[in-house]
Protein backbone atom coordinates (compact mmCIF):
# COMPACT_ATOMS: atom_id res chain seq x y z
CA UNK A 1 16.25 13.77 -14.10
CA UNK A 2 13.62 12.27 -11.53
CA UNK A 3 11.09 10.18 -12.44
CA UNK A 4 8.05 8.35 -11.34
CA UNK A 5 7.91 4.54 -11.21
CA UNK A 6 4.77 3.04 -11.80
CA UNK A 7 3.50 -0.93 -10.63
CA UNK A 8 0.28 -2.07 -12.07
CA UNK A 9 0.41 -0.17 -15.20
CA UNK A 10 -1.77 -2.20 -17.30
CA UNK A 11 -5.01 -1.58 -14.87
CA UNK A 12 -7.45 1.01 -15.34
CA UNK A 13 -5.73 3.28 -12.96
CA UNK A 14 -2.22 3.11 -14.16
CA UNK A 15 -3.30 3.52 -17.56
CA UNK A 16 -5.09 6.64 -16.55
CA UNK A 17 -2.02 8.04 -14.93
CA UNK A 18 0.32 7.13 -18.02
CA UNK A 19 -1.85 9.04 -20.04
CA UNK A 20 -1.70 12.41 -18.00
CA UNK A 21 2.01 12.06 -17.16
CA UNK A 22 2.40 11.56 -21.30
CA UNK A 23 0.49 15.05 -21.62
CA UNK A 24 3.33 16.74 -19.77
CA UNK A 25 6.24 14.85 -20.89
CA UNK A 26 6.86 13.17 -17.19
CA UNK A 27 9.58 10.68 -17.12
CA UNK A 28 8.45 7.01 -16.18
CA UNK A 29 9.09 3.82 -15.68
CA UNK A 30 6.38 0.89 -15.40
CA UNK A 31 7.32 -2.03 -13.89
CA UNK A 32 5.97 -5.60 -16.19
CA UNK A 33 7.52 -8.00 -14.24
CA UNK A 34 5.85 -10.05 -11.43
CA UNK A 35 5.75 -8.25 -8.38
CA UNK A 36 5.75 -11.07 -6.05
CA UNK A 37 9.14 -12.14 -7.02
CA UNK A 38 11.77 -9.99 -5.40
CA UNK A 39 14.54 -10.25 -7.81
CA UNK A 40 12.29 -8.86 -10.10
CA UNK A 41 11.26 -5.63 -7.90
CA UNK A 42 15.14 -5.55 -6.87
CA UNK A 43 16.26 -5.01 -10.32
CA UNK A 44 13.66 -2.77 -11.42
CA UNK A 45 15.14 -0.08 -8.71
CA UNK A 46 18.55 -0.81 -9.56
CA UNK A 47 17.93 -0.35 -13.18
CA UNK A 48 15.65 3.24 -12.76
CA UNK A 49 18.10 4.57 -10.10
CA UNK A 50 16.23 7.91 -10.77
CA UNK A 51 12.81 7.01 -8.85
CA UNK A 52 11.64 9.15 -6.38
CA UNK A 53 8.52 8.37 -6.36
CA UNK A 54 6.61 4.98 -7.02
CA UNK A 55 2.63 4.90 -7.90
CA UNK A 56 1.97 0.95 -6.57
CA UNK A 57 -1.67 -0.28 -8.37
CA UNK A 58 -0.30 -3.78 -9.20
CA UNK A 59 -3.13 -5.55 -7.23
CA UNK A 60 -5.23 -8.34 -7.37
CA UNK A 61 -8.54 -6.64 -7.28
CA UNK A 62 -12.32 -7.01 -6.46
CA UNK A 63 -13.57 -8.85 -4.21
CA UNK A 64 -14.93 -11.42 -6.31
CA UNK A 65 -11.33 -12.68 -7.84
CA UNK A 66 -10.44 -12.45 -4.37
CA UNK A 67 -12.35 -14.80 -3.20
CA UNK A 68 -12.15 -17.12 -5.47
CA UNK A 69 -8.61 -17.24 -5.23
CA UNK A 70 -7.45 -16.29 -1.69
CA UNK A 71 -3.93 -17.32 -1.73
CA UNK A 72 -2.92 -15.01 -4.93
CA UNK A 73 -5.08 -12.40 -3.66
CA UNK A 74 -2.57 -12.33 -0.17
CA UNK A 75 0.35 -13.26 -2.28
CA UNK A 76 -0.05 -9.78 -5.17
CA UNK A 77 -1.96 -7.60 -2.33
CA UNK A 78 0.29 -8.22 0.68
CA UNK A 79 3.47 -9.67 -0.13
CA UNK A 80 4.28 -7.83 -3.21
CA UNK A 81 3.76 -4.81 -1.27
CA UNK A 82 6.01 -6.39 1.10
CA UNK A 83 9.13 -6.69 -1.81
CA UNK A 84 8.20 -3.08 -3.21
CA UNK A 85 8.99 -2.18 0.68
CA UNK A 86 12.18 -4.55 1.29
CA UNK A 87 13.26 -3.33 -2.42
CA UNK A 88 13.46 0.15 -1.34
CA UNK A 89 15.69 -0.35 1.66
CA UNK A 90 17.68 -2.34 -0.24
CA UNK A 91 18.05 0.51 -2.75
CA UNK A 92 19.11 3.25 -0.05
CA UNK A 93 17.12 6.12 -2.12
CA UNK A 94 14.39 8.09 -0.54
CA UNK A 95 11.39 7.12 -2.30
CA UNK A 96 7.92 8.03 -1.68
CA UNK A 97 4.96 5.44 -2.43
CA UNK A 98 1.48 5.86 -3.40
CA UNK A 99 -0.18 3.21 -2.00
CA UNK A 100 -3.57 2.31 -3.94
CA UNK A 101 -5.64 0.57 -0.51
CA UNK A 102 -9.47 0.76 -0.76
CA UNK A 103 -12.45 1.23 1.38
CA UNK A 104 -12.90 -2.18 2.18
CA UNK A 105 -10.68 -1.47 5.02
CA UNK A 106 -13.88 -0.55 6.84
CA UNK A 107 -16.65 -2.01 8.27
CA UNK A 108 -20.00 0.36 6.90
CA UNK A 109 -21.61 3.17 8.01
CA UNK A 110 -24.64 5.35 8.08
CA UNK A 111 -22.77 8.12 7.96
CA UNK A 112 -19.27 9.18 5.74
CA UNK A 113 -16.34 7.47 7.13
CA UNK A 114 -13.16 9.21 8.32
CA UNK A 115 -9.76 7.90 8.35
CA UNK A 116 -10.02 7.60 11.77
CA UNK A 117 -13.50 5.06 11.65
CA UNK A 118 -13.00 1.35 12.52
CA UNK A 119 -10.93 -0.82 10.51
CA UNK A 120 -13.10 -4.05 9.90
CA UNK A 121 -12.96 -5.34 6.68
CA UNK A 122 -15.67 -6.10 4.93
CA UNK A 123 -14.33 -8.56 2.33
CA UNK A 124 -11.47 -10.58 1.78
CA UNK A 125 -9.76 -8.36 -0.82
CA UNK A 126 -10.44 -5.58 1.77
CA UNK A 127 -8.17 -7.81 4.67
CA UNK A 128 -5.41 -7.56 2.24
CA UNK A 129 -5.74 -4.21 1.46
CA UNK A 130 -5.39 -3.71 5.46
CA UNK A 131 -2.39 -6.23 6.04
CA UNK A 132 -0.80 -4.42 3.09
CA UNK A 133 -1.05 -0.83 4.77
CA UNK A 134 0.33 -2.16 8.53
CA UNK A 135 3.33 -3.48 6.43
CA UNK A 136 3.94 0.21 5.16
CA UNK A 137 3.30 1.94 8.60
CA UNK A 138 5.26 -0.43 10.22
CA UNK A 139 8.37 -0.07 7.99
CA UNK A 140 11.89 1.39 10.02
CA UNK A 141 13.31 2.34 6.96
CA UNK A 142 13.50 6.49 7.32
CA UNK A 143 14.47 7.13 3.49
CA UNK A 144 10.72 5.52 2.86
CA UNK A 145 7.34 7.65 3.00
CA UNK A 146 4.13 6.70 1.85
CA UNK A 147 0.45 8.27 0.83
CA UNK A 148 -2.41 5.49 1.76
CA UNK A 149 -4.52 6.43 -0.39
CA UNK A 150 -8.20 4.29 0.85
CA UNK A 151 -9.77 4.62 -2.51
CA UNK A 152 -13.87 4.17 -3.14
CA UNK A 153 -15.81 2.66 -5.69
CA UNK A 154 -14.77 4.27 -9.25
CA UNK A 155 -16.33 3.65 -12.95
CA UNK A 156 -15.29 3.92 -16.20
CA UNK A 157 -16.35 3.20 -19.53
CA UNK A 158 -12.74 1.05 -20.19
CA UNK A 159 -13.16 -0.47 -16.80
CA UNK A 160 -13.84 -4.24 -16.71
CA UNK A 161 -15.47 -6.96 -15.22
CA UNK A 162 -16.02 -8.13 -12.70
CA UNK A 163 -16.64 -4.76 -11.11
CA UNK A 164 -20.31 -2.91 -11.04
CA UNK A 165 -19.97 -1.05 -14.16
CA UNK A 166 -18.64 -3.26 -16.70
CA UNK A 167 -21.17 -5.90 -15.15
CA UNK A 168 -23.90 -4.28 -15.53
CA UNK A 169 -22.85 -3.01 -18.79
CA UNK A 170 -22.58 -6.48 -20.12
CA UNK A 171 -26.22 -7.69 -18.52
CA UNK A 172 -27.86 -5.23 -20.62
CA UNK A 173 -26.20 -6.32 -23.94
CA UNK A 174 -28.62 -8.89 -24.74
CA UNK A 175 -31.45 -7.56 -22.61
CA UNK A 176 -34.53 -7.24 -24.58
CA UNK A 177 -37.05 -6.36 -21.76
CA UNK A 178 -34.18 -4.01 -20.71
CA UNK A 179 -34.93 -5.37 -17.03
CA UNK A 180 -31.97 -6.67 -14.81
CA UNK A 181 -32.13 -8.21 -11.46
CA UNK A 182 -29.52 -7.31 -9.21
CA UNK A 183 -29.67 -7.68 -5.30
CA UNK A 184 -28.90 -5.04 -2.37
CA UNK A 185 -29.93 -2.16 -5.15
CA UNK A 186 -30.37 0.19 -2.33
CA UNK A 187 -27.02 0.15 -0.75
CA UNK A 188 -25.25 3.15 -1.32
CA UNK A 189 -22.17 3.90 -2.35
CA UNK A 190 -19.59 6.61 -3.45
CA UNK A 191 -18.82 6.94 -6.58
CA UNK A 192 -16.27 8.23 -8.62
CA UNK A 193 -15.18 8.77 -12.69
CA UNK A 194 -11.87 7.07 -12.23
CA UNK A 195 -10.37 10.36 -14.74
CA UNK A 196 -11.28 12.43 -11.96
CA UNK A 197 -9.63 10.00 -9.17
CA UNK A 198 -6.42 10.10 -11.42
CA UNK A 199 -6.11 13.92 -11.28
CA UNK A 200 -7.17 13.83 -7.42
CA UNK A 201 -4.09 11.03 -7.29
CA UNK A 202 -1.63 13.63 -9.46
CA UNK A 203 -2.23 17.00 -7.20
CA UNK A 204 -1.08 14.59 -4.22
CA UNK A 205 2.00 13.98 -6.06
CA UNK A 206 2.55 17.28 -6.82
CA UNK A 207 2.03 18.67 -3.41
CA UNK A 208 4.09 15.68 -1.89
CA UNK A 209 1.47 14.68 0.46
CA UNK A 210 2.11 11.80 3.12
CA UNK A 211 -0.12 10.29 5.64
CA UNK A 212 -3.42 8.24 5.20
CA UNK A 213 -6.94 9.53 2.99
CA UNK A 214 -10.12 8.87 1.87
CA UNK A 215 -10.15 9.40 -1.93
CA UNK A 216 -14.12 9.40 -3.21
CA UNK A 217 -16.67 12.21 -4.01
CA UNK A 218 -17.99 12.27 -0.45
CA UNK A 219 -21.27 11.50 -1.87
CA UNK A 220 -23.90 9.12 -1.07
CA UNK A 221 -25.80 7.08 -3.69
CA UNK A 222 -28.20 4.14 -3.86
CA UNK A 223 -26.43 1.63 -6.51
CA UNK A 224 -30.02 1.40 -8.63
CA UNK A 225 -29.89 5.58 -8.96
CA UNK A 226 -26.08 4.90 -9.95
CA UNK A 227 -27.62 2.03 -12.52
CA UNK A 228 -30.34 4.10 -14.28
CA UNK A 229 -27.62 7.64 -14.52
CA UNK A 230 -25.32 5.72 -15.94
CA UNK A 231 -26.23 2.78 -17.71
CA UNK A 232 -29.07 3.18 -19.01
CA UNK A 233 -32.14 5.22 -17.90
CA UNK A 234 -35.25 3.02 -18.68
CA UNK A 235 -33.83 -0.03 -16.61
CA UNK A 236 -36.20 -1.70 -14.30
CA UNK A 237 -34.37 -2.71 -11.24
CA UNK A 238 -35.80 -5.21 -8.45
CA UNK A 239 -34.18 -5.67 -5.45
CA UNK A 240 -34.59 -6.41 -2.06
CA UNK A 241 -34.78 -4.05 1.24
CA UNK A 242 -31.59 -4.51 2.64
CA UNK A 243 -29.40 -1.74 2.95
CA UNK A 244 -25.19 -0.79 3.85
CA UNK A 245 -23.65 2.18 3.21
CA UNK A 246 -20.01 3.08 2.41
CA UNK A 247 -19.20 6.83 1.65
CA UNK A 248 -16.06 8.85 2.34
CA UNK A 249 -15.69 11.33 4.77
CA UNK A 250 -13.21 13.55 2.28
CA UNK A 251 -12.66 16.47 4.68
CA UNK A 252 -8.72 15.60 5.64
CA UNK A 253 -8.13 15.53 1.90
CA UNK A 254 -10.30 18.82 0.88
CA UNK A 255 -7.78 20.55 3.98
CA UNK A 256 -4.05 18.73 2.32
CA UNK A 257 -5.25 19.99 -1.06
């Protein structure tokens, strides 16, 4: 029987997938090893000979742990992508990777950003995510085929910090005045429910789907309106004027699907 291997199964997103893939009774095999050592990834193909086709989360994420640790960030976002790759070859199977990249990959816009928009990083997390992708595009090895999937900002109420959600989550715990300052409030953004990224992620599986997407709602949304829908209403936010925007052009998907 086939089955789907899964890397970076203890984030938000792989846990979300498990739990769908459990609902239908979907082999699976997570990989807990370290994915920046090779004999690890090596072994993990040679022991689930059955993989066809590999979900790859394990990341370092956001760019604040990024930052403040560049050389792991490069080391988990690039090279382990790198030994998933060389893994694969090794392996001789045809295997098809999901790719997990972001939209840090570009550089913001006033208007939604297609696949085809300039790719200028606008952190260092996002660099990686970049070097990570020209590693897959680049590969010779014609058994491999890939889905690059540029993913934008998601929530959840299991999610954690640092990202927006859980952040702001946690500011509010011991708020009294229920008042939080948070800078560059009117940037907007496009946000997801990470459930509903998950079963975006599965009907690409399903239909087999190569190439490069956008994965978001295609929607627009000033982080302080995201702040008072979903955290909670009566928040005061002050901010200053300065505004970026970073929404997905989701028409190329819409058309695969």
């Amino acid at each position: 029987m086939k089955k789907i291997g899964i890397t970076g199964g203890s984030g938000l997103l792989g846990k979300l997938l498990i739990k769908e893939l459990k609902k239908v009774n979907t082999q699976y095999s997570k990989f807990n090893k370290n994915i920046t050592n090779k004999k690890h990834v090596d072994e993990w193909l040679v022991k689930n000979k059955s993989i066809e086709y590999i979900f790859h989360f394990a990341a370092y994420t956001s760019v604040t742990r990024s930052n403040a640790n560049m050389a792991k960030a490069y080391k988990v976002n690039v090279l382990g992508v790198e030994n998933l790759i060389n893994s694969i070859h090794k392996s001789k199977k045809k295997i098809t990777v999901f790719f997990a990249s972001s939209s840090h990959v570009y550089k913001y816009s006033k208007k939604p950003i297609k696949e085809t928009y300039k790719l200028i990083p606008i952190s260092y997390y996002g660099k990686t995510k970049l070097l990570a992708e020209k590693k897959i595009r680049s590969s010779k090895n014609k058994n491999f085929k890939y889905f690059i999937a540029r993913i934008f900002s998601i929530f959840h109420a299991k999610q954690k910090k640092p990202f927006l959600y859980p952040s702001l989550k946690d500011k509010l715990k011991n708020n009294k005045l229920k008042k939080i300052y948070i800078n560059d409030a009117n940037n907007i953004r496009d946000f997801s429910n990470a459930e509903k990224i998950v079963k975006t992620i599965i009907k690409i599986y399903k239909k087999k789907i190569t190439g490069t997407y956008n994965i978001g709602s295609g929607k627009g949304m000033m982080i302080k309106k995201f702040i008072n829908k979903h955290v909670n209403k009566k928040v005061c936010i002050i901010s200053n004027e300065k505004t970026n925007s970073l929404v997905a052009n989701i028409d190329k998907l819409k058309k695969a699907l």
